[in-house]
C-alpha atoms as a PDB file:
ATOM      1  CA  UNK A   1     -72.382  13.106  35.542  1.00  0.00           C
ATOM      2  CA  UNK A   2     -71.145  10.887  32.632  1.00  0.00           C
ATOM      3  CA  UNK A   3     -69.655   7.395  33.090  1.00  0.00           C
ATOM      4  CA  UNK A   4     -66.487   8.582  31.893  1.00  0.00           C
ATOM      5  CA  UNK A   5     -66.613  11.317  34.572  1.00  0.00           C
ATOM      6  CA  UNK A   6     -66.989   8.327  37.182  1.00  0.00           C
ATOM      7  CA  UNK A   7     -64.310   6.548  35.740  1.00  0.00           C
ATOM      8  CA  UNK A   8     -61.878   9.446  35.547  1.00  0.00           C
ATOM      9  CA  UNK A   9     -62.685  10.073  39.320  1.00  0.00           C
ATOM     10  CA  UNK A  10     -62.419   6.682  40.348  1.00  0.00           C
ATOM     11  CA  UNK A  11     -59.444   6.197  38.747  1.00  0.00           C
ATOM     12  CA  UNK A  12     -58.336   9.387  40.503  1.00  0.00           C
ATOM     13  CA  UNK A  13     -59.087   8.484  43.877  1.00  0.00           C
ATOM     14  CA  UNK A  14     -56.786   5.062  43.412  1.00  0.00           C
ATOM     15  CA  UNK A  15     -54.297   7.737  42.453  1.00  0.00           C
ATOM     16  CA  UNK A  16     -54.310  10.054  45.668  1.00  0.00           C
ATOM     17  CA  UNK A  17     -54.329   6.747  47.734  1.00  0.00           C
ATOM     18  CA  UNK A  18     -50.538   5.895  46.303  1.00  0.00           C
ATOM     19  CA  UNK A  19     -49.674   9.447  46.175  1.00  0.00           C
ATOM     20  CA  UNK A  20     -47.241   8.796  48.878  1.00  0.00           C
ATOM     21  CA  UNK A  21     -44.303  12.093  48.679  1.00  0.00           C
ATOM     22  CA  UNK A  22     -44.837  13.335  44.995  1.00  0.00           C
ATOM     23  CA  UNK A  23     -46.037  16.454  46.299  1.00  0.00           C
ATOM     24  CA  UNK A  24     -42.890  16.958  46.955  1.00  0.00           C
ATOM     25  CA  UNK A  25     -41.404  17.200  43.426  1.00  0.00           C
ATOM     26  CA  UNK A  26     -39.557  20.076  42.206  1.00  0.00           C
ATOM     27  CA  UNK A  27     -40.982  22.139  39.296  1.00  0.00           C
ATOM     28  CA  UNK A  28     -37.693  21.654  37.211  1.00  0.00           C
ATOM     29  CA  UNK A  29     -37.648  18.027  35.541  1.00  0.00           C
ATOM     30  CA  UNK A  30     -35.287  15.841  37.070  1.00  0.00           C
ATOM     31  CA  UNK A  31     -33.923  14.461  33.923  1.00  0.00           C
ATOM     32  CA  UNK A  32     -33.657  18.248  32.664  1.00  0.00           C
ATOM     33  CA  UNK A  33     -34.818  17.080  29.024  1.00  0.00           C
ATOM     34  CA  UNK A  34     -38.271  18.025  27.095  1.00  0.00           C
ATOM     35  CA  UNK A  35     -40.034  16.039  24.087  1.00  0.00           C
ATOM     36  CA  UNK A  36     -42.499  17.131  21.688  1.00  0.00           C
ATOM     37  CA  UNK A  37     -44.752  14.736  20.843  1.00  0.00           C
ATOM     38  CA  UNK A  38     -48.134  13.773  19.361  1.00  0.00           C
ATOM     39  CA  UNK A  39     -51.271  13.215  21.355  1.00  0.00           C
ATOM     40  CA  UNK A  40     -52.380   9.993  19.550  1.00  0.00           C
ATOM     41  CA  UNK A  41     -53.767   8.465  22.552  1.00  0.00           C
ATOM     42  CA  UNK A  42     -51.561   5.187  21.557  1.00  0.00           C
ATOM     43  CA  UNK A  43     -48.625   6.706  22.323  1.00  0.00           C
ATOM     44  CA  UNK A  44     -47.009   6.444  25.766  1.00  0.00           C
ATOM     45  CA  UNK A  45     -43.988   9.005  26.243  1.00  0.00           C
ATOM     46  CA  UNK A  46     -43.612   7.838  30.184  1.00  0.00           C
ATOM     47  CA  UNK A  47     -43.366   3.959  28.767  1.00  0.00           C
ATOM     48  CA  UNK A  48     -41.831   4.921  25.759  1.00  0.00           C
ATOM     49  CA  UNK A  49     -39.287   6.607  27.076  1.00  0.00           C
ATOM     50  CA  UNK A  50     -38.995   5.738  30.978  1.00  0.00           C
ATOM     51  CA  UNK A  51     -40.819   8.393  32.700  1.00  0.00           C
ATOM     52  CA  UNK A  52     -41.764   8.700  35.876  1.00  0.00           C
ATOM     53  CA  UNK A  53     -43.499  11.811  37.199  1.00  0.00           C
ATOM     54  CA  UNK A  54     -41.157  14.839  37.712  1.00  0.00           C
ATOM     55  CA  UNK A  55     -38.774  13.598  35.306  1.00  0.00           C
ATOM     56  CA  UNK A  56     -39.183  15.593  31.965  1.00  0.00           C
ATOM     57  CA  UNK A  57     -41.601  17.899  30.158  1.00  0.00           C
ATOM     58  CA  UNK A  58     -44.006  16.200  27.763  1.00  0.00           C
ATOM     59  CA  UNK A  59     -45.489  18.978  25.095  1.00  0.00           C
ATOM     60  CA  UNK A  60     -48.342  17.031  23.119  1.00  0.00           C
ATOM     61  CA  UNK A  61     -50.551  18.391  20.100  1.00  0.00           C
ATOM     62  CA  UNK A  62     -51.798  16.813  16.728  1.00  0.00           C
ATOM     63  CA  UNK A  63     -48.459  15.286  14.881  1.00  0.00           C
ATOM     64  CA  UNK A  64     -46.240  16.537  17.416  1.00  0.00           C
ATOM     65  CA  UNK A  65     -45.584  19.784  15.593  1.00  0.00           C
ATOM     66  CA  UNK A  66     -43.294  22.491  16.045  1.00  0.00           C
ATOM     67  CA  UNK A  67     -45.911  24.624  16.351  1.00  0.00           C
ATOM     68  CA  UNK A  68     -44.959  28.667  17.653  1.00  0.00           C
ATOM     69  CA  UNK A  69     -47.353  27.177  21.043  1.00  0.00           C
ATOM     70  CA  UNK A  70     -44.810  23.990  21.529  1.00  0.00           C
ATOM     71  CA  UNK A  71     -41.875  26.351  20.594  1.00  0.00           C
ATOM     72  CA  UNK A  72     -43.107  28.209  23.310  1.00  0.00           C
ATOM     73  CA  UNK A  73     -43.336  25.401  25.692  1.00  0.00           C
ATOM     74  CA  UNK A  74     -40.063  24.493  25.230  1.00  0.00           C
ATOM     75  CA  UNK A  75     -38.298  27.618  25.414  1.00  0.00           C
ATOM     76  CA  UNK A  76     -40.030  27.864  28.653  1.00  0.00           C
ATOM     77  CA  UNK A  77     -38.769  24.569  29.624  1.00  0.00           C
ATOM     78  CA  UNK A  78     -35.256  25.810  29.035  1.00  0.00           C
ATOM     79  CA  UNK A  79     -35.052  29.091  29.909  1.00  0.00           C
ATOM     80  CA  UNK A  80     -36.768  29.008  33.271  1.00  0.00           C
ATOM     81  CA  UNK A  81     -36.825  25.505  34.237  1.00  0.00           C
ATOM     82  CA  UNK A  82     -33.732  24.029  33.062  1.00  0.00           C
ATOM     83  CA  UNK A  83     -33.672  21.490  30.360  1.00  0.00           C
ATOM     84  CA  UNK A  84     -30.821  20.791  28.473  1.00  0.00           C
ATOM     85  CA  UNK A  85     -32.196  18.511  25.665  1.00  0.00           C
ATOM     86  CA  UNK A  86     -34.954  18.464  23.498  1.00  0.00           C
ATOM     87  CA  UNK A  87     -36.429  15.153  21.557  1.00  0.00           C
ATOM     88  CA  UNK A  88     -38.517  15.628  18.696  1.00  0.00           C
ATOM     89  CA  UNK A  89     -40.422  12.398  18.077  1.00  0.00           C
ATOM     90  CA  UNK A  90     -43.506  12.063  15.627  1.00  0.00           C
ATOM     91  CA  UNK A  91     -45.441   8.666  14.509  1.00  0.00           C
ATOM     92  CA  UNK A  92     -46.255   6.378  12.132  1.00  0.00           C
ATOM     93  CA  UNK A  93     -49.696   5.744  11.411  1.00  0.00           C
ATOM     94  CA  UNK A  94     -50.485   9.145  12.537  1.00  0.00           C
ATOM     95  CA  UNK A  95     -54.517  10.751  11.471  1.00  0.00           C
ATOM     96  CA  UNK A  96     -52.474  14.066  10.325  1.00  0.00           C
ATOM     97  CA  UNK A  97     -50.778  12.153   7.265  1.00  0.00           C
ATOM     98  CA  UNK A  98     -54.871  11.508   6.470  1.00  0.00           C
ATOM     99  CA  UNK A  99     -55.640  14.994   5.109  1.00  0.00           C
ATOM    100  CA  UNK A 100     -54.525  18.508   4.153  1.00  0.00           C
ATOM    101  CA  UNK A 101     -55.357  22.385   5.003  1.00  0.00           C
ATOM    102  CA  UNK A 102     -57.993  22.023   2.424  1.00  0.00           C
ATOM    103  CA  UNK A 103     -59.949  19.176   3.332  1.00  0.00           C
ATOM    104  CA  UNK A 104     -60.044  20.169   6.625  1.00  0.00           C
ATOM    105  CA  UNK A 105     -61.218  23.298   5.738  1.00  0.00           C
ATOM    106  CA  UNK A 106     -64.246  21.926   3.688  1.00  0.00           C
ATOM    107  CA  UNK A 107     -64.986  19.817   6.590  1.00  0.00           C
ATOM    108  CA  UNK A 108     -64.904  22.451   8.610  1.00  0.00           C
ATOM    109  CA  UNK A 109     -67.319  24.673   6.611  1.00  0.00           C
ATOM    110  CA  UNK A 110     -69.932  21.726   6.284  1.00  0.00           C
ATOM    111  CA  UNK A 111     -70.566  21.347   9.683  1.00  0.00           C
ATOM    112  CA  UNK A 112     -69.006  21.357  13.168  1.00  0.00           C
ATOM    113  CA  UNK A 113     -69.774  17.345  13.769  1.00  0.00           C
ATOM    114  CA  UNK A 114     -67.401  14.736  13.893  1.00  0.00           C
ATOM    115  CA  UNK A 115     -66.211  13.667  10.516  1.00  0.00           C
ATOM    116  CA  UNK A 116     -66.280  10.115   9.145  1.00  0.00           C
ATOM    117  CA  UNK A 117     -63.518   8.197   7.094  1.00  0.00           C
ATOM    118  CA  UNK A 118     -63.541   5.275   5.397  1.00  0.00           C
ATOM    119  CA  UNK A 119     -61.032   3.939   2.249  1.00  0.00           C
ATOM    120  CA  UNK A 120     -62.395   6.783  -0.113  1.00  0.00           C
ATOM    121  CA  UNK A 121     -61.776   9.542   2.521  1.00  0.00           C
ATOM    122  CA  UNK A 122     -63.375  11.904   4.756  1.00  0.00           C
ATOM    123  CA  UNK A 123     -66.856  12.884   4.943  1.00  0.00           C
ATOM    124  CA  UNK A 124     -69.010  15.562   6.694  1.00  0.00           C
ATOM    125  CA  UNK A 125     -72.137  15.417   7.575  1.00  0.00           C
ATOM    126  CA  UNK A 126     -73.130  18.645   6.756  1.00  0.00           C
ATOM    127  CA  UNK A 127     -75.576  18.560   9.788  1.00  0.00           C
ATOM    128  CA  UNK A 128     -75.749  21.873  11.843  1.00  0.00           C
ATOM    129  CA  UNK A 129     -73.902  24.537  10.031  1.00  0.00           C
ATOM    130  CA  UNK A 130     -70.270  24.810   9.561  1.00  0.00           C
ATOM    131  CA  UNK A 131     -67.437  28.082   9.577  1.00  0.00           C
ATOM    132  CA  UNK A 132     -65.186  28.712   6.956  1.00  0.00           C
ATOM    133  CA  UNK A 133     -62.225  30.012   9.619  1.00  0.00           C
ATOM    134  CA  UNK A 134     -60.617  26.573   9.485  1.00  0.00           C
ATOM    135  CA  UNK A 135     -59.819  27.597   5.786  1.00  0.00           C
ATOM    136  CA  UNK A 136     -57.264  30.275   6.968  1.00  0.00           C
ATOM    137  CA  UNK A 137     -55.565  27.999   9.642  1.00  0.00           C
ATOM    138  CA  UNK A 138     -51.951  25.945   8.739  1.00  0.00           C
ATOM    139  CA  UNK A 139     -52.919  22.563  10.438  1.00  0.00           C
ATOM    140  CA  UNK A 140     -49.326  21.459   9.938  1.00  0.00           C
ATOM    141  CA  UNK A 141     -50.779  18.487   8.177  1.00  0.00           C
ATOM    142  CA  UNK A 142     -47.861  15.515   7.721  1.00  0.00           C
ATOM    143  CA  UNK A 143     -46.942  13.653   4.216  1.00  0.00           C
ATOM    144  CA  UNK A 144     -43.898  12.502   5.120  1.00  0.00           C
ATOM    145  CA  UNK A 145     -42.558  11.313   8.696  1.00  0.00           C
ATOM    146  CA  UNK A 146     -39.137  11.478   8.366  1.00  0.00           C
ATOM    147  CA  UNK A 147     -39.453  15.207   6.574  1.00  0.00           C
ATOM    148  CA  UNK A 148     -41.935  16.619   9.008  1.00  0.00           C
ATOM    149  CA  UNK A 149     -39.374  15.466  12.153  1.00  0.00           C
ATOM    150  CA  UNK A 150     -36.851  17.086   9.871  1.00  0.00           C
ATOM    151  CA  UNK A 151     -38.344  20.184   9.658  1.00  0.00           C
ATOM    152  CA  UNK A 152     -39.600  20.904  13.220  1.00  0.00           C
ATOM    153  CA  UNK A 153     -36.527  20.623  14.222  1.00  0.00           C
ATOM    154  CA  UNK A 154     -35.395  23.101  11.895  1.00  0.00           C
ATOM    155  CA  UNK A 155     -37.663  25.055  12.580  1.00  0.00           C
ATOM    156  CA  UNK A 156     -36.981  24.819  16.638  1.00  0.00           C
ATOM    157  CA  UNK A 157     -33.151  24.879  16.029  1.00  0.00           C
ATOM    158  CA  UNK A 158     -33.703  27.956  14.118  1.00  0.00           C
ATOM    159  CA  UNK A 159     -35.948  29.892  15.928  1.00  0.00           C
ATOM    160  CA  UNK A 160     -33.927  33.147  17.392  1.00  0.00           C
ATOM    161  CA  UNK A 161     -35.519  31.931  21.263  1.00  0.00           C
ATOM    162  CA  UNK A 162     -33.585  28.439  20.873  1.00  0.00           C
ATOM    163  CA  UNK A 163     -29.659  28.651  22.203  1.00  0.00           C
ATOM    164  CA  UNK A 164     -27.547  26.628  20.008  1.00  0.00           C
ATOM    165  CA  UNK A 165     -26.212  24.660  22.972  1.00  0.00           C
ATOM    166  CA  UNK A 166     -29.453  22.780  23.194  1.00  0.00           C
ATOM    167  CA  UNK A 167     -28.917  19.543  21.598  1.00  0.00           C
ATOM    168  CA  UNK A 168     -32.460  18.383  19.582  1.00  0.00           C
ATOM    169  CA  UNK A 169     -33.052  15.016  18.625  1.00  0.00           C
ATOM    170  CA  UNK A 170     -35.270  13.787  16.105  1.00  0.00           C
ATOM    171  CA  UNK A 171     -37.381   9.929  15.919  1.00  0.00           C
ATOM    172  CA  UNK A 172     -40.524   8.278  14.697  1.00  0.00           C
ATOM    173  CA  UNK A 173     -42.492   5.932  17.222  1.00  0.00           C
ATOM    174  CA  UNK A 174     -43.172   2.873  15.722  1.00  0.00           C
ATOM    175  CA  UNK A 175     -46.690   2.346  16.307  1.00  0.00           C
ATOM    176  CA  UNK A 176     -46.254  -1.703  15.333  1.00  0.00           C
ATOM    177  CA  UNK A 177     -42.999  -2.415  17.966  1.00  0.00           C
ATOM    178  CA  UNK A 178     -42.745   0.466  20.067  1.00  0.00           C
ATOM    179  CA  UNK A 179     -39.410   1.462  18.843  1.00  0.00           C
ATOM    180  CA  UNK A 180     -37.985   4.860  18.412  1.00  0.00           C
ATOM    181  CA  UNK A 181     -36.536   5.478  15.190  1.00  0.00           C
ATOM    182  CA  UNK A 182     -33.723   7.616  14.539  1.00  0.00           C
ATOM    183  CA  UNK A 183     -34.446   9.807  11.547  1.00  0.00           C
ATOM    184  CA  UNK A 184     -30.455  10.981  10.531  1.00  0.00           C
ATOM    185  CA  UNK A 185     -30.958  14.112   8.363  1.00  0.00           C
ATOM    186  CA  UNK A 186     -32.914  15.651  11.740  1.00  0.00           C
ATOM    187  CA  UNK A 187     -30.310  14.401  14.347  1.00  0.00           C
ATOM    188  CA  UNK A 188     -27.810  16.526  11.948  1.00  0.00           C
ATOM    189  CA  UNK A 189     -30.161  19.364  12.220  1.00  0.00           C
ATOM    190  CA  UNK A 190     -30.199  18.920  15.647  1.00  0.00           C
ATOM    191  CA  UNK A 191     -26.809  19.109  16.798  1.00  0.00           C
ATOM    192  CA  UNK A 192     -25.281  22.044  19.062  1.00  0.00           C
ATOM    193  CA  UNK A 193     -23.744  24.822  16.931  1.00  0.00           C
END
């Protein structure tokens, strides 16, 4: 095994030693809300916004995007386990403002290795063979926070699964301060109809 599997396991074990009653938690959040966010590995949704385990549903993917797979998630969350409000909440800083369909695309057809960037971009290192699939996938790429929060929750509000009387909120984690950010034209978007 790897290090990191020791680690994880170690850490685990610490876990189960405090587990105390949590088996005990209902599957419905207790808090009966959902957010979609990113899964930028600085971000902290149970700090960030108070968690404790059993309290809400946490969907995470690359930007936080209302993707049909989160839009899934959270009609799920709703329809059979109860939650009555839905946060949006993307980031600043976040790696999906740093490219688009097509570069991703011509990384992806270089090779399958990590990419490099640096201040002139991203670079493959055309090591191994690559696929040109990723050309024919919408990464939901981001350049503009405020717009991108905007539109996933359009898009959520919108969608012919989502009840109107789900109220959908719509920030930007400030990577810098840890403060959520209240983007207006989405909290509009997101109001019960």
């Amino acid at each position: 095994m790897s290090k990191l599997v020791d680690e994880v396991l170690a850490a685990n074990a610490e876990y189960v030693a405090d587990f105390g009653d949590k088996g005990d938690l209902p599957m419905p959040p207790g808090r009966q809300f959902a957010i979609l966010t990113c899964m930028d590995a600085r971000l902290d949704p149970a700090k960030y916004a108070g968690l404790a385990e059993g309290d809400a549903h946490v969907i995470r993917n690359a930007g936080g995007r209302a993707s049909d797979d989160a839009i899934r998630s959270l009609v799920i969350s709703y329809k059979l386990l109860g939650t009555k409000e839905w946060f949006v909440i993307h980031h600043t800083d976040c790696g999906m403002e740093t490219f688009n369909n097509e570069i991703m695309g011509d990384l992806l057809s270089g090779s399958l290795k990590t990419a490099s960037v640096d201040e002139s971009g991203w670079h493959d290192s055309n090591a191994g063979g690559g696929t040109n699939d990723g050309r024919y996938i919408e990464w939901l790429t981001i350049s503009d926070q405020a717009k991108s929060v905007l539109h996933d929750v359009e898009r959520i509000r919108n969608s012919s699964m989502v009840p109107g009387d789900i109220p959908i909120y719509g920030y930007i984690y400030d990577c810098k301060t840890g403060s959520l950010i209240e983007v207006p034209e989405a909290i509009e978007a997101g109001k019960v109809v």
